[in-house]
Structures are given as structure tokens and as C-alpha cells.
PDB file of N, CA and C in Angstrom:
ATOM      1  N   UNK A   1       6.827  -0.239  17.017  1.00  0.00           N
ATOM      2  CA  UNK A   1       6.703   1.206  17.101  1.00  0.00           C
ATOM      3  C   UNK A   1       5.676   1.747  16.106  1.00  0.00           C
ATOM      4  N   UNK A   2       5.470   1.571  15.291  1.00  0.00           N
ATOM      5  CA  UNK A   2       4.358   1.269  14.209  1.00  0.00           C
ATOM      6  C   UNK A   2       3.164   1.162  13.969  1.00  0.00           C
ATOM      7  N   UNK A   3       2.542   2.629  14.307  1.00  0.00           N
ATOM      8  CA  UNK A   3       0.945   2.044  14.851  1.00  0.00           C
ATOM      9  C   UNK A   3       0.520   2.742  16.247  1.00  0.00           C
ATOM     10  N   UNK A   4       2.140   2.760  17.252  1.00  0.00           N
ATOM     11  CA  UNK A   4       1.672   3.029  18.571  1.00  0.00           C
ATOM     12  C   UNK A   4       0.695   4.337  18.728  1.00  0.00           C
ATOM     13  N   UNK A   5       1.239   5.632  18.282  1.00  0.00           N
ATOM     14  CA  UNK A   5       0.394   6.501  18.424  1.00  0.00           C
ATOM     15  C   UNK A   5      -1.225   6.252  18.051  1.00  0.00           C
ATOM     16  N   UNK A   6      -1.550   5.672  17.293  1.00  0.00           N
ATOM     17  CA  UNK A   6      -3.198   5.342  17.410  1.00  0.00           C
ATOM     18  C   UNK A   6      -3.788   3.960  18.169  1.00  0.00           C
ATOM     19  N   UNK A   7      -2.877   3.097  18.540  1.00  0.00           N
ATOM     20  CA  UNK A   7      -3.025   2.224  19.806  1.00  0.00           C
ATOM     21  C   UNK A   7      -3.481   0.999  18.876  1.00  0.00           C
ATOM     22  N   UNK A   8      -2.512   0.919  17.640  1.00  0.00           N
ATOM     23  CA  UNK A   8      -2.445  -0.413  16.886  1.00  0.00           C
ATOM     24  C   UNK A   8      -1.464  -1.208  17.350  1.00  0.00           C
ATOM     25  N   UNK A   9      -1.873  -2.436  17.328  1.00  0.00           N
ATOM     26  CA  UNK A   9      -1.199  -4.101  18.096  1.00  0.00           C
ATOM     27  C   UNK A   9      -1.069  -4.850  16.359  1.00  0.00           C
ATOM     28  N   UNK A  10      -0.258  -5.183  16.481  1.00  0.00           N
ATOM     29  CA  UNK A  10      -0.007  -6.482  15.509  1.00  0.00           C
ATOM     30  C   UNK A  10      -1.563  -7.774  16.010  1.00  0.00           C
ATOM     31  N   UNK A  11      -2.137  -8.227  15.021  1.00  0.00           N
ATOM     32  CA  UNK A  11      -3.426  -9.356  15.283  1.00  0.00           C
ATOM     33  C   UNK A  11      -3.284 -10.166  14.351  1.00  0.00           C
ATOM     34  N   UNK A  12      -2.346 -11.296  13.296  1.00  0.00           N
ATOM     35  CA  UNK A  12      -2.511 -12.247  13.206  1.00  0.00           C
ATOM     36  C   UNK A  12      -3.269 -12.030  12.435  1.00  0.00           C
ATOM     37  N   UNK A  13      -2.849 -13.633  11.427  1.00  0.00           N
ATOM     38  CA  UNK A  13      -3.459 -13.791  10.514  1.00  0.00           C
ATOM     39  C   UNK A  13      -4.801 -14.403  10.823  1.00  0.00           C
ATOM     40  N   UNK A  14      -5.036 -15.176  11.911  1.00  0.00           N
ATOM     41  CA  UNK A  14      -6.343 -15.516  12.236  1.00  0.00           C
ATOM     42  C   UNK A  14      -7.462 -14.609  12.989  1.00  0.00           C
ATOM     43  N   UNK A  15      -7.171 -13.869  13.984  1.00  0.00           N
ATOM     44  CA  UNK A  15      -7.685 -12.696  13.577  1.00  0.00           C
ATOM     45  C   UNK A  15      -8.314 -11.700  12.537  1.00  0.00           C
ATOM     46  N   UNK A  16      -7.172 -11.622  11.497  1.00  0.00           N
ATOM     47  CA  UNK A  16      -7.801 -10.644  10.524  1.00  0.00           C
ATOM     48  C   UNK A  16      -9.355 -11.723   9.606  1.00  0.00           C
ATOM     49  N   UNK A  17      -8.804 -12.970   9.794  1.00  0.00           N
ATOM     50  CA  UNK A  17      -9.664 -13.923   9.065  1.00  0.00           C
ATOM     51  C   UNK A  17     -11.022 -13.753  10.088  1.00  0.00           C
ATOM     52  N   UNK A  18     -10.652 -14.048  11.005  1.00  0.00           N
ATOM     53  CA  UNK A  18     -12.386 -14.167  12.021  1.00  0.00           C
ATOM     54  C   UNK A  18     -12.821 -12.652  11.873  1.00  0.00           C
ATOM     55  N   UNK A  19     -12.431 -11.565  11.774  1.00  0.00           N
ATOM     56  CA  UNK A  19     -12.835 -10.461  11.523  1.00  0.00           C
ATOM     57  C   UNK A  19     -13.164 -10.199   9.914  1.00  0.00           C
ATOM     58  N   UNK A  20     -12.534 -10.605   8.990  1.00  0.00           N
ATOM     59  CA  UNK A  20     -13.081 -10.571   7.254  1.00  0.00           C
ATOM     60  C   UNK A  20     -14.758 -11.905   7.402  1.00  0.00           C
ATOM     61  N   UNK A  21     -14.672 -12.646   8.240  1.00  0.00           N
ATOM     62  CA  UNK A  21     -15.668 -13.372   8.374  1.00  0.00           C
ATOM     63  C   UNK A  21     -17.090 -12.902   8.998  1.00  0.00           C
ATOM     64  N   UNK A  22     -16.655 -12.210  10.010  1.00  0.00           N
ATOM     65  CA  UNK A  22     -17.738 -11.624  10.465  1.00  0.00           C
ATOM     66  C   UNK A  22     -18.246 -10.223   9.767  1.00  0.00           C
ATOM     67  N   UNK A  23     -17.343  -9.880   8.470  1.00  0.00           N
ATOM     68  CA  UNK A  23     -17.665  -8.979   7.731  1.00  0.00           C
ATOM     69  C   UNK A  23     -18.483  -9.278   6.429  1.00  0.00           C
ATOM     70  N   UNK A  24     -18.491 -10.710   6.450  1.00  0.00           N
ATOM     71  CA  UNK A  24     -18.577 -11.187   5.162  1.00  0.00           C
ATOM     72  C   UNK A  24     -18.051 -10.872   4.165  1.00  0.00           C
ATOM     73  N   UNK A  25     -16.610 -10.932   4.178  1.00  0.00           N
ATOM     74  CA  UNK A  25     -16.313 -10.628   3.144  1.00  0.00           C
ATOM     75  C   UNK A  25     -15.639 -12.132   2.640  1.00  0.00           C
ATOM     76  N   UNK A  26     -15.241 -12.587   1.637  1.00  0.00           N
ATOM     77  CA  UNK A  26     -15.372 -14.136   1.315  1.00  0.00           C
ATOM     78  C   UNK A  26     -14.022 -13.838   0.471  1.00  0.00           C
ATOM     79  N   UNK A  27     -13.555 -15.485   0.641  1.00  0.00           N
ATOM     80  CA  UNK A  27     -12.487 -15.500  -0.318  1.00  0.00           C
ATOM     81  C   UNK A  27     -12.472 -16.232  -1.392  1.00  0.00           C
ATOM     82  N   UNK A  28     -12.162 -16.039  -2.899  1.00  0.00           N
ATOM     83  CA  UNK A  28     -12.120 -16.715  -3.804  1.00  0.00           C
ATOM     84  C   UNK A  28     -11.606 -18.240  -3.789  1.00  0.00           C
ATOM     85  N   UNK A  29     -11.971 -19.258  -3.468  1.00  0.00           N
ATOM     86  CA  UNK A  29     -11.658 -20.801  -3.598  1.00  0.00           C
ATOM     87  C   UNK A  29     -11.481 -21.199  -2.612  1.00  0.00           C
ATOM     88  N   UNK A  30     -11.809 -20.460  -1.417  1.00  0.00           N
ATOM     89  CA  UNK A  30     -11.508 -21.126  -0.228  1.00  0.00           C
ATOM     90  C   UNK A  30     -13.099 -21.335   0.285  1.00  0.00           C
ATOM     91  N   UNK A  31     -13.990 -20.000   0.305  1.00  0.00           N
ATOM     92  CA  UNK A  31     -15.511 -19.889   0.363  1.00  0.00           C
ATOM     93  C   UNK A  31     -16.263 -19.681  -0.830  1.00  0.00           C
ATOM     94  N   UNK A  32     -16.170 -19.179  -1.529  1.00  0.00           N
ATOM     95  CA  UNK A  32     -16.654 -19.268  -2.547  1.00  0.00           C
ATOM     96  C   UNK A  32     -16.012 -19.885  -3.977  1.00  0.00           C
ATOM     97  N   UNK A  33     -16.724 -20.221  -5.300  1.00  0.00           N
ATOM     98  CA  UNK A  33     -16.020 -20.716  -6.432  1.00  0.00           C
ATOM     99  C   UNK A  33     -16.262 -20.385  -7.778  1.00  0.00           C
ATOM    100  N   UNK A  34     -16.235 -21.043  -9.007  1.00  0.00           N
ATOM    101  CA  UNK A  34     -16.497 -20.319 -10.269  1.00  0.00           C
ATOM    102  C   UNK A  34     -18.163 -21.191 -10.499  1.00  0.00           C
ATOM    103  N   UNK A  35     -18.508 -22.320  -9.155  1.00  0.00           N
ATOM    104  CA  UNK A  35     -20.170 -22.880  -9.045  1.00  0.00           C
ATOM    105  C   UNK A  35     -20.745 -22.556  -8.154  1.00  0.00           C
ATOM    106  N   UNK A  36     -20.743 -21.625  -7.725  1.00  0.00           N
ATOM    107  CA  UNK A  36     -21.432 -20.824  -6.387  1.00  0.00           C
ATOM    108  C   UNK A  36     -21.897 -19.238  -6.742  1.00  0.00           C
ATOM    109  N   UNK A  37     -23.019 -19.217  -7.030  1.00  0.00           N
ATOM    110  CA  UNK A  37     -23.497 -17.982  -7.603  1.00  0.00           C
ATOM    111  C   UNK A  37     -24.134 -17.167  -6.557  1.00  0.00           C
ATOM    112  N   UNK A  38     -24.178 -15.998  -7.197  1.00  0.00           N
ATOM    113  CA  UNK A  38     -24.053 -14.630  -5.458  1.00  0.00           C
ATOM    114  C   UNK A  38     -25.461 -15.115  -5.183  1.00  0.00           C
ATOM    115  N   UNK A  39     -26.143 -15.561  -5.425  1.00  0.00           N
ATOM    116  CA  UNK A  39     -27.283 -15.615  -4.707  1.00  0.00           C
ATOM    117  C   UNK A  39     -27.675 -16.691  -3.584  1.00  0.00           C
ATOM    118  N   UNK A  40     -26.612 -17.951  -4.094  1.00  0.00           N
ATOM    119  CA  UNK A  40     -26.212 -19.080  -3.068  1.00  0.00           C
ATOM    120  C   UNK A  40     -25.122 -18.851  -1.556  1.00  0.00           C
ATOM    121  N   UNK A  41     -23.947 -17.349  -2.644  1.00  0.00           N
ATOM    122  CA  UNK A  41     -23.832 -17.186  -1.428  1.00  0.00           C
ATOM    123  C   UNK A  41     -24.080 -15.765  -0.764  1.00  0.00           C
ATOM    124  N   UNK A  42     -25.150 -15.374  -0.806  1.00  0.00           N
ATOM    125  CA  UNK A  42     -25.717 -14.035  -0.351  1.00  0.00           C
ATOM    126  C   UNK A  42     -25.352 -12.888  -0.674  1.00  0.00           C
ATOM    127  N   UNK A  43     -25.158 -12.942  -1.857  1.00  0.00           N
ATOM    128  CA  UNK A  43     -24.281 -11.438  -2.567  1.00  0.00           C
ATOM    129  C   UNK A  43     -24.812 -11.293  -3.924  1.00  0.00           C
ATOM    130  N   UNK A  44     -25.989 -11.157  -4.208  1.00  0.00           N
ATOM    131  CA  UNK A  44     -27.197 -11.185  -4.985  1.00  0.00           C
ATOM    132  C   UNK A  44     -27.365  -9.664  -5.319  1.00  0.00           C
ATOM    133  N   UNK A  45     -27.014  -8.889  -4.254  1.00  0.00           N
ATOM    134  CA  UNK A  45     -26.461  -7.030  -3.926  1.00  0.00           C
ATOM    135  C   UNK A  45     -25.715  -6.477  -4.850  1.00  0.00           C
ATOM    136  N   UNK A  46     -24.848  -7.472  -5.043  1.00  0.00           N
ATOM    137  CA  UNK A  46     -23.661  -6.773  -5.919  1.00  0.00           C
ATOM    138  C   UNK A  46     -23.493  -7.164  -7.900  1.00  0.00           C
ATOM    139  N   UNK A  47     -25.037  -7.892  -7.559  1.00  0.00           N
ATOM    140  CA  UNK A  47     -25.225  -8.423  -8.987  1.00  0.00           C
ATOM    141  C   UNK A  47     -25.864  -7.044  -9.557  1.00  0.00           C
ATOM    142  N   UNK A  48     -25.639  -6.488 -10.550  1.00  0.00           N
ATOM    143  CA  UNK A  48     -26.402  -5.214 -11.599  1.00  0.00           C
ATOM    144  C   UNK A  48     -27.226  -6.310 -12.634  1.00  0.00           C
ATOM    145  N   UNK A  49     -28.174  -5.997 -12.267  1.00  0.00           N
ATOM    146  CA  UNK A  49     -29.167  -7.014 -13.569  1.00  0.00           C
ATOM    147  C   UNK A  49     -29.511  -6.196 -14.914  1.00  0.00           C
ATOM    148  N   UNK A  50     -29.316  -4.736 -14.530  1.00  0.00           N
ATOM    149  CA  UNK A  50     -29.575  -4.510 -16.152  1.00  0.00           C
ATOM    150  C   UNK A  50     -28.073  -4.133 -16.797  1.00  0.00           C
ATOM    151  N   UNK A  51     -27.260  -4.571 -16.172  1.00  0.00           N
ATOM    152  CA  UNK A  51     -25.590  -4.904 -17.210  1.00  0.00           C
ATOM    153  C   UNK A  51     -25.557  -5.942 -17.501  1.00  0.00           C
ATOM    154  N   UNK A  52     -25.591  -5.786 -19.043  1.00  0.00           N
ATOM    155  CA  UNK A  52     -25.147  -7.542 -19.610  1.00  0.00           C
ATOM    156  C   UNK A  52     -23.771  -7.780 -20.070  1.00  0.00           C
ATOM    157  N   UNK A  53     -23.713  -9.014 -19.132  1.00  0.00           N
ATOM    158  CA  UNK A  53     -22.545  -9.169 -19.082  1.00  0.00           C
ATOM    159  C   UNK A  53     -22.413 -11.058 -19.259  1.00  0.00           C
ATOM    160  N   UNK A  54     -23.544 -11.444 -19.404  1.00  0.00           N
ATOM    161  CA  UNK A  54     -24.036 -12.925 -19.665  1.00  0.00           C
ATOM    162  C   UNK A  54     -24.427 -14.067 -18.737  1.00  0.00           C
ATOM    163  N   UNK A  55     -25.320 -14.785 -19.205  1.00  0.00           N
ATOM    164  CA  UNK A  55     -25.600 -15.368 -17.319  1.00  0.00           C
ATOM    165  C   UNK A  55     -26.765 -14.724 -16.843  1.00  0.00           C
ATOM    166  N   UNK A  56     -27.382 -13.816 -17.059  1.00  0.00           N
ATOM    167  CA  UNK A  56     -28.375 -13.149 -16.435  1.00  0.00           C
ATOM    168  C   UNK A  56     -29.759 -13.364 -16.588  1.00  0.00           C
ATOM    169  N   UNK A  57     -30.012 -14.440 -17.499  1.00  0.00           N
ATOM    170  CA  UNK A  57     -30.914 -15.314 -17.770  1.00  0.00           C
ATOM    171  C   UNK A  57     -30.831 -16.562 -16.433  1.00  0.00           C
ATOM    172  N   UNK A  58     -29.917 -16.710 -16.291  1.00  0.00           N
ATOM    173  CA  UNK A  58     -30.189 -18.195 -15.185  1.00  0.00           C
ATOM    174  C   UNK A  58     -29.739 -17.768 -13.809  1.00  0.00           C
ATOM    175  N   UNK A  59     -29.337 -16.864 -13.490  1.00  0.00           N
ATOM    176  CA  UNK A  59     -29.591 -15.492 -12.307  1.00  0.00           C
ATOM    177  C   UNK A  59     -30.586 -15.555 -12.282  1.00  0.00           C
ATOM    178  N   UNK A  60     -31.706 -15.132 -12.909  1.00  0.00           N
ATOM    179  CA  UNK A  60     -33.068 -14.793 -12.891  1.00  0.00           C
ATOM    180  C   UNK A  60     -33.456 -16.226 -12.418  1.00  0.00           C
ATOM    181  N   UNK A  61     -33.985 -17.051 -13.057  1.00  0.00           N
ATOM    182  CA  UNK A  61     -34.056 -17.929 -12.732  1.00  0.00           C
ATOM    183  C   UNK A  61     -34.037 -18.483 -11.418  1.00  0.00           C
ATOM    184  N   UNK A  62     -32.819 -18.393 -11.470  1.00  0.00           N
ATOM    185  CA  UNK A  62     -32.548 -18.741  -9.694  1.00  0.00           C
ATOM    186  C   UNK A  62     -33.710 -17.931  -8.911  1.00  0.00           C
ATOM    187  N   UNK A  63     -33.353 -16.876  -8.989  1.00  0.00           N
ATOM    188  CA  UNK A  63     -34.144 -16.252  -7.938  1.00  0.00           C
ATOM    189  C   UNK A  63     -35.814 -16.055  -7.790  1.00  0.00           C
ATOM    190  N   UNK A  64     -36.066 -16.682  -9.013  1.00  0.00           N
ATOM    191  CA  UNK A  64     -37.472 -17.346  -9.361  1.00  0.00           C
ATOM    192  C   UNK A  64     -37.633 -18.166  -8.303  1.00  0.00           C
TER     193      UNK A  64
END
């Protein structure tokens, strides 16, 4: 009953996953890790390069 008035269905946990996927949105240790840096995995966007916060020397780098 939950949902009906706006024409929401219950979709599963695999569902919500093939849909967070096609959003890119990633999950901690399953797709991504603490050796996978946003630029390996395409989230280079959400890096602020002039906040130091450490690391931003071999960020650079990389993207050299």
C-alpha cells in the first residue's frame, strides 16, 4: 500500500544496484578501495585541488 498513490513497486536489491551502476555511483570495497584514486576511477570531479588535505602532490602527478 506504500507508494501506491505515486505508482511505486517494490524493485529489489538488484535493481537498485543496476540502477546505482548506471548512475555511477560506486561502492566503498566492493568497486572502489583505499588504492584506487578518483582519477583511476573517474571521479577526479569531486577532487578540490586547492584544499589541502594531503596527497595532492601525487594527484597531480597522476594526472600529469
Amino acid at each position: 500500500e506504500a507508494g501506491k498513490e505515486y505508482s511505486m513497486l517494490h524493485a529489489g536489491y538488484y535493481t537498485l544496484r543496476q540502477l546505482r551502476i548506471e548512475k555511477f555511483y560506486v561502492y566503498w570495497g566492493q568497486d572502489i578501495n583505499a588504492t584506487v584514486t578518483p582519477m583511476e576511477c573517474g571521479r577526479a570531479f569531486r577532487v578540490d585541488f586547492k584544499h589541502s588535505v594531503g596527497g595532492e602532490a601525487s594527484l597531480c602527478d597522476f594526472v600529469k
